[in-house]
Protein backbone atom coordinates (compact mmCIF):
# COMPACT_ATOMS: atom_id res chain seq x y z
CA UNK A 1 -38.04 163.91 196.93
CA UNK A 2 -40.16 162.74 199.84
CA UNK A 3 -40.70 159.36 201.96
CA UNK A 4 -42.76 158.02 199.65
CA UNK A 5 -39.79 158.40 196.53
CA UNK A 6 -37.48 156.40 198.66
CA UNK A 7 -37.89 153.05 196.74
CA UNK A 8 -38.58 149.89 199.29
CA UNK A 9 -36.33 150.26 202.20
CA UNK A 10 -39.85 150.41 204.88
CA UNK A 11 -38.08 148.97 207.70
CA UNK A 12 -34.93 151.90 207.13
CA UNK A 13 -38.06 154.76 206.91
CA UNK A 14 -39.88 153.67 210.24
CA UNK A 15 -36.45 153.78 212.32
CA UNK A 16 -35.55 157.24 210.52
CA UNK A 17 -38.99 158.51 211.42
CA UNK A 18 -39.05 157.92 214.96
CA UNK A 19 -35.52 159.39 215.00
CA UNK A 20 -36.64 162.33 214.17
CA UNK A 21 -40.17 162.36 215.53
CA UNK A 22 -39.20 161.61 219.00
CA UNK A 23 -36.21 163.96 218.40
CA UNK A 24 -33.46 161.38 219.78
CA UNK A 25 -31.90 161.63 215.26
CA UNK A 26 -28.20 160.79 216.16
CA UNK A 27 -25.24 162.82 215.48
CA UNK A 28 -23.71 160.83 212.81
CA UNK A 29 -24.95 157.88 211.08
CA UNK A 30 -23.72 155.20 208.28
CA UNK A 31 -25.81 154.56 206.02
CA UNK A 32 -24.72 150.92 204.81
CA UNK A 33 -25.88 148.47 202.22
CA UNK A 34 -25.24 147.43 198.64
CA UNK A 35 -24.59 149.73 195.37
CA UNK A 36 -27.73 151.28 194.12
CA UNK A 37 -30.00 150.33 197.14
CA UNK A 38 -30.59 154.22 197.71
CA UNK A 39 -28.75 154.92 200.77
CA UNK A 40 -27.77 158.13 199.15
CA UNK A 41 -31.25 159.29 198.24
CA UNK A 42 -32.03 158.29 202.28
CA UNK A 43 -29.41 160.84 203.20
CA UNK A 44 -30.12 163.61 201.07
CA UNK A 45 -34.06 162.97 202.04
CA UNK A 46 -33.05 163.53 205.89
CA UNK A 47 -31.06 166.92 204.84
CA UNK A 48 -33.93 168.13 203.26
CA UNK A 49 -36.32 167.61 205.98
CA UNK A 50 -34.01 168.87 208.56
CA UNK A 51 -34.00 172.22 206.20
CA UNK A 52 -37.32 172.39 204.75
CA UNK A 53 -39.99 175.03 205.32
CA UNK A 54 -42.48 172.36 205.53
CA UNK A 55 -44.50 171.99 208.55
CA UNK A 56 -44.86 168.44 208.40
CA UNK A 57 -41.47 166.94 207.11
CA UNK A 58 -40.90 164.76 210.12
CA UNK A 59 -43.91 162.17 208.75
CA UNK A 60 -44.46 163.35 205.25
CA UNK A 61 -40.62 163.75 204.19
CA UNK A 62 -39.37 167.05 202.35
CA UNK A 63 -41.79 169.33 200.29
CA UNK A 64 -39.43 169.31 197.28
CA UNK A 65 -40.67 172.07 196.43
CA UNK A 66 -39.39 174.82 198.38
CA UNK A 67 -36.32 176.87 198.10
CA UNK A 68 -34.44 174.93 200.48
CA UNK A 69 -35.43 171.70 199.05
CA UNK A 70 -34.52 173.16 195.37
CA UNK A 71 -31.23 174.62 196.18
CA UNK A 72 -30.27 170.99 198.39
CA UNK A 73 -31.13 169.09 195.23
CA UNK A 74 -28.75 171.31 193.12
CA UNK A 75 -26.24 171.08 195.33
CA UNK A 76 -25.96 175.01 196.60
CA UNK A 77 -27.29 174.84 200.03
CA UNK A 78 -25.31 176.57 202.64
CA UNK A 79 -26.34 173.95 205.28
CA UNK A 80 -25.55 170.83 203.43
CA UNK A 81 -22.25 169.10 202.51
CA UNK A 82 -21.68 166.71 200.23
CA UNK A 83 -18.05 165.28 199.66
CA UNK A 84 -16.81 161.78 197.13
CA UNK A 85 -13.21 161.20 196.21
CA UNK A 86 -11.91 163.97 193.80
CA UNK A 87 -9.00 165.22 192.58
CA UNK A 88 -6.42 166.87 194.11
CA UNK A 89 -6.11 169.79 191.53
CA UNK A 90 -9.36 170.18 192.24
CA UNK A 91 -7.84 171.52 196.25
CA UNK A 92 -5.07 173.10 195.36
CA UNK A 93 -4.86 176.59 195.60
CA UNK A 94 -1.38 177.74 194.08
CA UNK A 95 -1.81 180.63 191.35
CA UNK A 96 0.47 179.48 188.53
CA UNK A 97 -0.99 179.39 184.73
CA UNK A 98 -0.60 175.61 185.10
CA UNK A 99 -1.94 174.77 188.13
CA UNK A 100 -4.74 176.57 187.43
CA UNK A 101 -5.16 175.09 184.23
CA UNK A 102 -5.32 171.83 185.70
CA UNK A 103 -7.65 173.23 188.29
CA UNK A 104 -10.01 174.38 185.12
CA UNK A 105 -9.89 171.02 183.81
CA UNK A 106 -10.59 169.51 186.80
CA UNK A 107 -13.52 171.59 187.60
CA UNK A 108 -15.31 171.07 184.81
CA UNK A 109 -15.17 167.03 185.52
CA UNK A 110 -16.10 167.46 188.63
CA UNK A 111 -19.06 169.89 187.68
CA UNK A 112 -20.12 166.86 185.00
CA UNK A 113 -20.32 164.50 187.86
CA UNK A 114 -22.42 166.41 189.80
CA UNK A 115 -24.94 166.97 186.47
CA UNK A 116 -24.84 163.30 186.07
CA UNK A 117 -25.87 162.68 189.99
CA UNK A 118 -28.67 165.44 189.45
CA UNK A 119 -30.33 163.50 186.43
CA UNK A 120 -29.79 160.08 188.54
CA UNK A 121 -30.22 160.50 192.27
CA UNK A 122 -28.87 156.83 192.60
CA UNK A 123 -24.92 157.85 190.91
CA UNK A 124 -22.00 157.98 193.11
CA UNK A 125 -19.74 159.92 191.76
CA UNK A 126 -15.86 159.52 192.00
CA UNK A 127 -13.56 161.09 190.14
CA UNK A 128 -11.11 158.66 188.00
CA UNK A 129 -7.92 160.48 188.97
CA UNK A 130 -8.82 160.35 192.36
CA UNK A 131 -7.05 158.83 195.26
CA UNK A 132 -10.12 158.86 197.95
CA UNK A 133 -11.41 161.26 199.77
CA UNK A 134 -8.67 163.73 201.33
CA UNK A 135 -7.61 165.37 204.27
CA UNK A 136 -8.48 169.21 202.35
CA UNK A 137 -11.82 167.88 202.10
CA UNK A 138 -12.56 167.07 205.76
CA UNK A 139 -10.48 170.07 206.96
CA UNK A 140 -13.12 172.33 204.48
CA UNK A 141 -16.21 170.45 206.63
CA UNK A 142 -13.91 171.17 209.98
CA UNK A 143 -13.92 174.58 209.23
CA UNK A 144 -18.05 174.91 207.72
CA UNK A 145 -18.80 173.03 210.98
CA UNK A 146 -17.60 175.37 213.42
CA UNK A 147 -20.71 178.16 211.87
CA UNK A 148 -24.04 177.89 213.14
CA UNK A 149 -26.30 176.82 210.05
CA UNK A 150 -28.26 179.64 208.14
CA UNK A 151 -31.92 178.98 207.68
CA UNK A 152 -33.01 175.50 208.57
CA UNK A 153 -32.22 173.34 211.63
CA UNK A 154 -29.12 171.69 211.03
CA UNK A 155 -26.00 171.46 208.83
CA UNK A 156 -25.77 168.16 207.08
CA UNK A 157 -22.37 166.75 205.64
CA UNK A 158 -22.64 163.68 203.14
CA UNK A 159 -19.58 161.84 202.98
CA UNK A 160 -20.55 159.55 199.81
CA UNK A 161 -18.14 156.44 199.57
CA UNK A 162 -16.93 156.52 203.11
CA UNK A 163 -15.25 153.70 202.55
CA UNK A 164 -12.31 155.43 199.89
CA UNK A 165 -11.56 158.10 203.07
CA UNK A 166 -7.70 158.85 202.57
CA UNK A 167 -5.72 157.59 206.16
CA UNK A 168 -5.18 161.04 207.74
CA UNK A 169 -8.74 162.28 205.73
CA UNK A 170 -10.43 159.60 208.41
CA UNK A 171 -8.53 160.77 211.21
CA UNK A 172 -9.76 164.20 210.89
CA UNK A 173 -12.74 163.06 210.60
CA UNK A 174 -12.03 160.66 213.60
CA UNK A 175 -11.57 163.73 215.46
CA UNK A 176 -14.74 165.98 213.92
CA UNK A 177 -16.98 163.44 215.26
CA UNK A 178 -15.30 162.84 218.63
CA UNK A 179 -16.40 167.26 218.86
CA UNK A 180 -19.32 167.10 216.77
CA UNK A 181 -21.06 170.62 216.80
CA UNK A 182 -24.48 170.11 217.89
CA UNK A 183 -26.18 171.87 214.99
CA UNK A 184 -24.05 169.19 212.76
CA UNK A 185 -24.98 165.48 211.19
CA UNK A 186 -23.10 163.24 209.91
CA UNK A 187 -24.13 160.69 206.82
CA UNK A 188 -21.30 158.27 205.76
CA UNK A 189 -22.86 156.18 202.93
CA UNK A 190 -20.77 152.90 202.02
CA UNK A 191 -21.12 149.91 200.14
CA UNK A 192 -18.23 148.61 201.59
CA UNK A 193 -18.63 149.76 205.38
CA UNK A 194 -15.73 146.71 206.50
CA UNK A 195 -13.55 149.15 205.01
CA UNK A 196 -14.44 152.24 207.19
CA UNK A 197 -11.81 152.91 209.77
CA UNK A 198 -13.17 151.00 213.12
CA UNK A 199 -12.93 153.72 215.54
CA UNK A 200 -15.24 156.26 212.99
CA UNK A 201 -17.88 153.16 212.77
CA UNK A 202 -18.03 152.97 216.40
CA UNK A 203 -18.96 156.47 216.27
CA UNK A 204 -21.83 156.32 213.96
CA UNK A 205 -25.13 154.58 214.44
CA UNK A 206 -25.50 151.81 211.72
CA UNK A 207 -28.22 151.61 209.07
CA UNK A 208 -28.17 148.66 206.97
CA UNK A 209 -29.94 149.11 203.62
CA UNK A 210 -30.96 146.20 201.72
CA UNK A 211 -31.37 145.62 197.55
CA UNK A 212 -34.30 146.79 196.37
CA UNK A 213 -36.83 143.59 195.85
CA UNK A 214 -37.61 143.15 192.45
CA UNK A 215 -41.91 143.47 193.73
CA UNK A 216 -40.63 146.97 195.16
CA UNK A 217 -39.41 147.92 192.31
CA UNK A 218 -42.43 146.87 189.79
CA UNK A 219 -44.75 148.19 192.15
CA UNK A 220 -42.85 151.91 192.40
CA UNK A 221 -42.34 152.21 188.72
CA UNK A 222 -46.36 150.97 187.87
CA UNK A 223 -47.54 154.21 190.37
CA UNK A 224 -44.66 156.16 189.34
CA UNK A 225 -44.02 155.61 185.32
CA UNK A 226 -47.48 154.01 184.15
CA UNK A 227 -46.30 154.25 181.21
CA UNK A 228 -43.45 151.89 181.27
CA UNK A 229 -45.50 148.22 180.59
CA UNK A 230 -44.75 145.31 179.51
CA UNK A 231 -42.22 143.63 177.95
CA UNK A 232 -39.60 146.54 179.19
CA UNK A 233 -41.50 147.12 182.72
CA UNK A 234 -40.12 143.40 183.53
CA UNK A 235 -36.53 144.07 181.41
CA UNK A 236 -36.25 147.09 183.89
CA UNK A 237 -36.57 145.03 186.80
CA UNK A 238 -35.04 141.40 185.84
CA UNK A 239 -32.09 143.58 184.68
CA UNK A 240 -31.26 145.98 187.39
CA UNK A 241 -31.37 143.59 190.17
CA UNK A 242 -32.07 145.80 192.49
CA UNK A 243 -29.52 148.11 191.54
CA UNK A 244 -31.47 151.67 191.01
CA UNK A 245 -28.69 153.32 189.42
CA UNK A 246 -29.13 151.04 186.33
CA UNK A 247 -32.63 151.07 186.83
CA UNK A 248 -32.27 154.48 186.70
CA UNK A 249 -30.46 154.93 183.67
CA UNK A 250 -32.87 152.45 181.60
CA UNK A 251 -35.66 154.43 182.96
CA UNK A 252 -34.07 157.53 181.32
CA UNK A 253 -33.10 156.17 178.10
CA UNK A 254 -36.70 156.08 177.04
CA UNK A 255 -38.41 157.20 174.05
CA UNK A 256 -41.82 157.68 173.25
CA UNK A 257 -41.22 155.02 170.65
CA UNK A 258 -43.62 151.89 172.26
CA UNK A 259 -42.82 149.45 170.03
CA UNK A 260 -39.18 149.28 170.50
CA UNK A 261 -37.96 150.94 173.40
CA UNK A 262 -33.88 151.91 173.19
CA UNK A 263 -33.87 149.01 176.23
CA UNK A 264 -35.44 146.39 173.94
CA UNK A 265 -33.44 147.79 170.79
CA UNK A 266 -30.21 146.84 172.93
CA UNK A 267 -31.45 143.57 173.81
CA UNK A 268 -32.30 142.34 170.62
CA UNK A 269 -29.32 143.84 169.00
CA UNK A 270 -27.77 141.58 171.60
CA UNK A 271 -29.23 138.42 170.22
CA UNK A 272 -28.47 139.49 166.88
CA UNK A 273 -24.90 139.28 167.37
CA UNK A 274 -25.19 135.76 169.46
CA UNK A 275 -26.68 134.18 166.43
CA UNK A 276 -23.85 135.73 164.41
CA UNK A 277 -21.27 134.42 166.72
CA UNK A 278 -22.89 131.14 167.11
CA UNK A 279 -23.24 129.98 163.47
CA UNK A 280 -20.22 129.25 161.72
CA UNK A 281 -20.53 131.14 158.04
CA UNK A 282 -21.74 134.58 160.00
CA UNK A 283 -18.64 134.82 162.25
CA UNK A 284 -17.21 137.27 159.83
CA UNK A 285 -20.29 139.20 160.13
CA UNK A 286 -19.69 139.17 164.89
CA UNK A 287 -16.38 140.60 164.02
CA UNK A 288 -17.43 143.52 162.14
CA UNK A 289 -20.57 143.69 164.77
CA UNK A 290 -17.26 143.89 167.15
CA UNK A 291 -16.50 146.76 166.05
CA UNK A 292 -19.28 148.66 165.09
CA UNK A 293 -20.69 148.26 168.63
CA UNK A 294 -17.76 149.15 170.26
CA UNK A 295 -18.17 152.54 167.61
CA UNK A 296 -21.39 153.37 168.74
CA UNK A 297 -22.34 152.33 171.89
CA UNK A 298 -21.80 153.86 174.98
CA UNK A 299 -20.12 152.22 177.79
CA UNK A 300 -23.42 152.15 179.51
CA UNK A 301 -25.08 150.78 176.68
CA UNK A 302 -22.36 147.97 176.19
CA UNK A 303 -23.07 146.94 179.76
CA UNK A 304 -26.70 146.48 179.16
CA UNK A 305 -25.96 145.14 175.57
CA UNK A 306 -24.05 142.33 177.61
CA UNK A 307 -26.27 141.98 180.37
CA UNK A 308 -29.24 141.41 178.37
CA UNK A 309 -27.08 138.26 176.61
CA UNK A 310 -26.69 136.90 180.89
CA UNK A 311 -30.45 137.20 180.97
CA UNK A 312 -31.20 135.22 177.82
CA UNK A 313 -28.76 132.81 178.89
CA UNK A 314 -30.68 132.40 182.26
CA UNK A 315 -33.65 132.16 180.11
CA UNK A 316 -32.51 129.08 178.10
CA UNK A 317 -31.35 127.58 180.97
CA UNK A 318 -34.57 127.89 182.97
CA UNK A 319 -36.39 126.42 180.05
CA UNK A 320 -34.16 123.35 179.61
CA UNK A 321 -34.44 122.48 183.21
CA UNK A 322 -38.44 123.19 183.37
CA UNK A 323 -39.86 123.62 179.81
CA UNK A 324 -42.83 125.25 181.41
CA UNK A 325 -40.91 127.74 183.87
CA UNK A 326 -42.98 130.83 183.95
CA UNK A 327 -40.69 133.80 185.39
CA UNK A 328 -38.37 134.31 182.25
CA UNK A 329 -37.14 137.51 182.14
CA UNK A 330 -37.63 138.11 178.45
CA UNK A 331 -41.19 136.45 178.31
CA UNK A 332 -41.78 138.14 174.77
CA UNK A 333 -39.84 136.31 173.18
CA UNK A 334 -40.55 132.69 174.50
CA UNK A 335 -40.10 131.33 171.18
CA UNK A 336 -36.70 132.07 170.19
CA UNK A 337 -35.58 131.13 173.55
CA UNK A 338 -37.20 127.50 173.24
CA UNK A 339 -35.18 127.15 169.89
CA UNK A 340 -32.15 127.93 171.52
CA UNK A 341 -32.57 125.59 174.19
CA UNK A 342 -33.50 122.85 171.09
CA UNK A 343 -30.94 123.81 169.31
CA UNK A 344 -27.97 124.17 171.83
CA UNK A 345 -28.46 120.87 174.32
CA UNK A 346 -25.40 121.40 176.52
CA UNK A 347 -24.50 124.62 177.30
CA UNK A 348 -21.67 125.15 179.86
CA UNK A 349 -23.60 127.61 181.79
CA UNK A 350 -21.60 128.29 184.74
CA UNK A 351 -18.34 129.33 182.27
CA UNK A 352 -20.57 131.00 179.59
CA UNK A 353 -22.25 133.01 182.60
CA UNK A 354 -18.57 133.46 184.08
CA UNK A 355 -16.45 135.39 180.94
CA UNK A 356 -20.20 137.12 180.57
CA UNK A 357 -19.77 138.72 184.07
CA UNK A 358 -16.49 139.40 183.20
CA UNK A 359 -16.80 141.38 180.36
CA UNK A 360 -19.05 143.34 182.04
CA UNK A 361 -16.47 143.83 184.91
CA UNK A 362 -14.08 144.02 182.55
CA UNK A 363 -15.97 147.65 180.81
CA UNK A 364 -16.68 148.70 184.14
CA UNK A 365 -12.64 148.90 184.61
CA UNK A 366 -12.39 151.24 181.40
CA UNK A 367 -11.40 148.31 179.04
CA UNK A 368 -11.13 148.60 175.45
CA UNK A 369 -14.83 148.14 174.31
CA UNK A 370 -13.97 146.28 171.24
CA UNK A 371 -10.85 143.80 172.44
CA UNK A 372 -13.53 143.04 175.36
CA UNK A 373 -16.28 142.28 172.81
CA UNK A 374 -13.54 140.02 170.51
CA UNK A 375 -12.30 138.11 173.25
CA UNK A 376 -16.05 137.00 174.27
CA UNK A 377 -17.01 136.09 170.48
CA UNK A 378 -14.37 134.18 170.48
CA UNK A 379 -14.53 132.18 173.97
CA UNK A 380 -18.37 131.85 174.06
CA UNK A 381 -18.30 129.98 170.47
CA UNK A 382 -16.57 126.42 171.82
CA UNK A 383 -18.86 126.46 175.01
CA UNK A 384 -21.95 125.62 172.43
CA UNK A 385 -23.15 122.66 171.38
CA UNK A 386 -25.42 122.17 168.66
CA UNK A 387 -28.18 119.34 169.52
């Protein structure tokens, strides 16, 4: 990765810059701002220029080519750090045949999270049995912090979801950063940083990162992934919100198949089950669609399945407001979203757009794919009316 990788944020890059150009980079930092707005890619950026062989990281960013830079973005650098909330089997160190199967098992989910934040830079990974980030983990970066670093100018410790730091966890780290090493920097990254104990905020120079605007993100992917055009380029970006993790993940579910990307696929497999649950002698046929989407989609995919229905919805609405709005987010298919808004004159919008958002919630939470899919056929039907 380099400066120019890091997607919008220009106002974060100039202060980080300076920072480091004028050599006044503070000890510790937080790295605030919402989900997916690439505070994490910021922070591993800044532990690869501090380690790079590069001459010219300070302006340019990392090489990202270079050993160091290679061995930071697997993860295996001796210099950098980077703690989430895991497991505690995952710390403990007793020697029975139990223990250390449950140490095996957790291992290998914790090695899967890592391979998941390798193919998307914008992941934060937690583990599911966690509860936060704890007190072994901060004692293991007391203890790495008290060597000098190896090649490279600094050690680095990323402390991803600052927020979830156990009690006695932020205490210790209360303390690290009261007799912070000068060879060491601190990155807390939080979406929620109101949640970060007070006294370790007051001890960590702020950085608020904002969403990604959805012109920053058009105008990285056209110089990034020509390829991606029209109608998906604007799905991509209409969808994610400024989100890059799910921008991410659409990105990567791409085929060479133009016609019908997998993203498009979803969406109008999406619509295909609306007009299914919509008219009254196909219901039969959204229940078995229940279930065989529930079957063979992936949570991911069910999110985007759903979230492409909250985009058509805005869609129709738009239209029936302003029959000549032009920034639809599914502009291909203009026509079948002026029937709908013939066909269906009065929507209730803000409740259809409500149990939408909470399905989605709802499979974010680990709910049963196919009761969550049910329940929504079945509430979304009364809330149209046919004109």
């Amino acid at each position: 990765m380099s400066w120019n990788n890091i997607i919008g944020q220009t106002q974060q890059i100039r202060i980080l810059k300076k920072a480091l150009e004028t050599g006044r980079f503070a000890h510790a930092y937080l790295f605030a701002g919402p989900e997916g707005s690439g505070k994490e890619s910021a922070a591993f950026e800044i532990a690869s220029i501090l380690n790079c062989r590069s001459s010219d990281t300070k302006h340019e960013g990392a090489c990202g080519t270079c050993p160091d830079c290679l061995r930071i973005r697997d993860f295996m650098h001796e210099n950098v750090e980077y703690i989430f909330p895991v497991e505690s089997a995952l710390l403990d160190t007793t020697d029975s045949t139990r223990e250390n199967k449950r140490f095996t098992e957790a291992r290998e989910r914790y090695d899967a999270l890592l391979d998941q934040k390798k193919q998307n830079p914008y992941f934060s990974p937690a583990m599911e049995r966690s509860m936060g980030i704890l007190t072994e983990q901060v004692l293991n970066l007391q203890h790495k912090a008290s060597f000098m670093p190896g090649q490279g100018n600094k050690k680095v410790f990323i402390i991803s979801q600052a927020e979830r730091l156990h009690l006695s966890a932020a205490n210790k780290l209360l303390k690290l950063l009261e007799e912070s090493p000068a060879h060491v920097v601190f990155i807390l990254v939080s979406s929620r940083p109101e949640a970060v104990l007070p006294t370790i905020r007051s001890r960590c120079q702020t950085l608020w990162f904002s969403r990604v605007s959805p012109a920053d993100l058009r105008s990285w992917l056209q110089d990034n992934l020509p390829e991606i055009v029209e109608p998906e380029l604007g799905f991509i970006v209409n969808f994610s919100r400024g989100n890059l993790r799910l921008a991410w993940e659409l990105m990567n579910s791409r085929t060479g198949n133009q016609e019908e990307t997998p993203t498009i696929a979803i969406r109008n497999q999406a619509l295909d089950f609306l007009r299914m649950v919509l008219t009254p002698s196909r219901f039969h046929e959204a229940v078995i669609s229940c279930e065989q989407n529930a079957k063979n989609l992936t949570r991911s995919e069910l999110t985007l399945f759903l979230a492409s229905l909250m985009l058509f919805f805005q869609d129709v609405n738009h239209r029936m407001i302003n029959p000549h709005f032009p920034g639809l987010n599914n502009p291909d298919i203009i026509d079948a979203i002026d029937r709908f808004a013939k066909n269906f004159s009065k929507p209730d919008f803000l409740r259809i757009s409500t149990i939408t958002e909470e399905a989605i919630r709802a499979l974010e939470r680990n709910a049963n794919p196919l009761l969550v899919l049910t329940s929504l056929s079945s509430e979304l039907r009364p809330l149209f009316q046919r004109a």
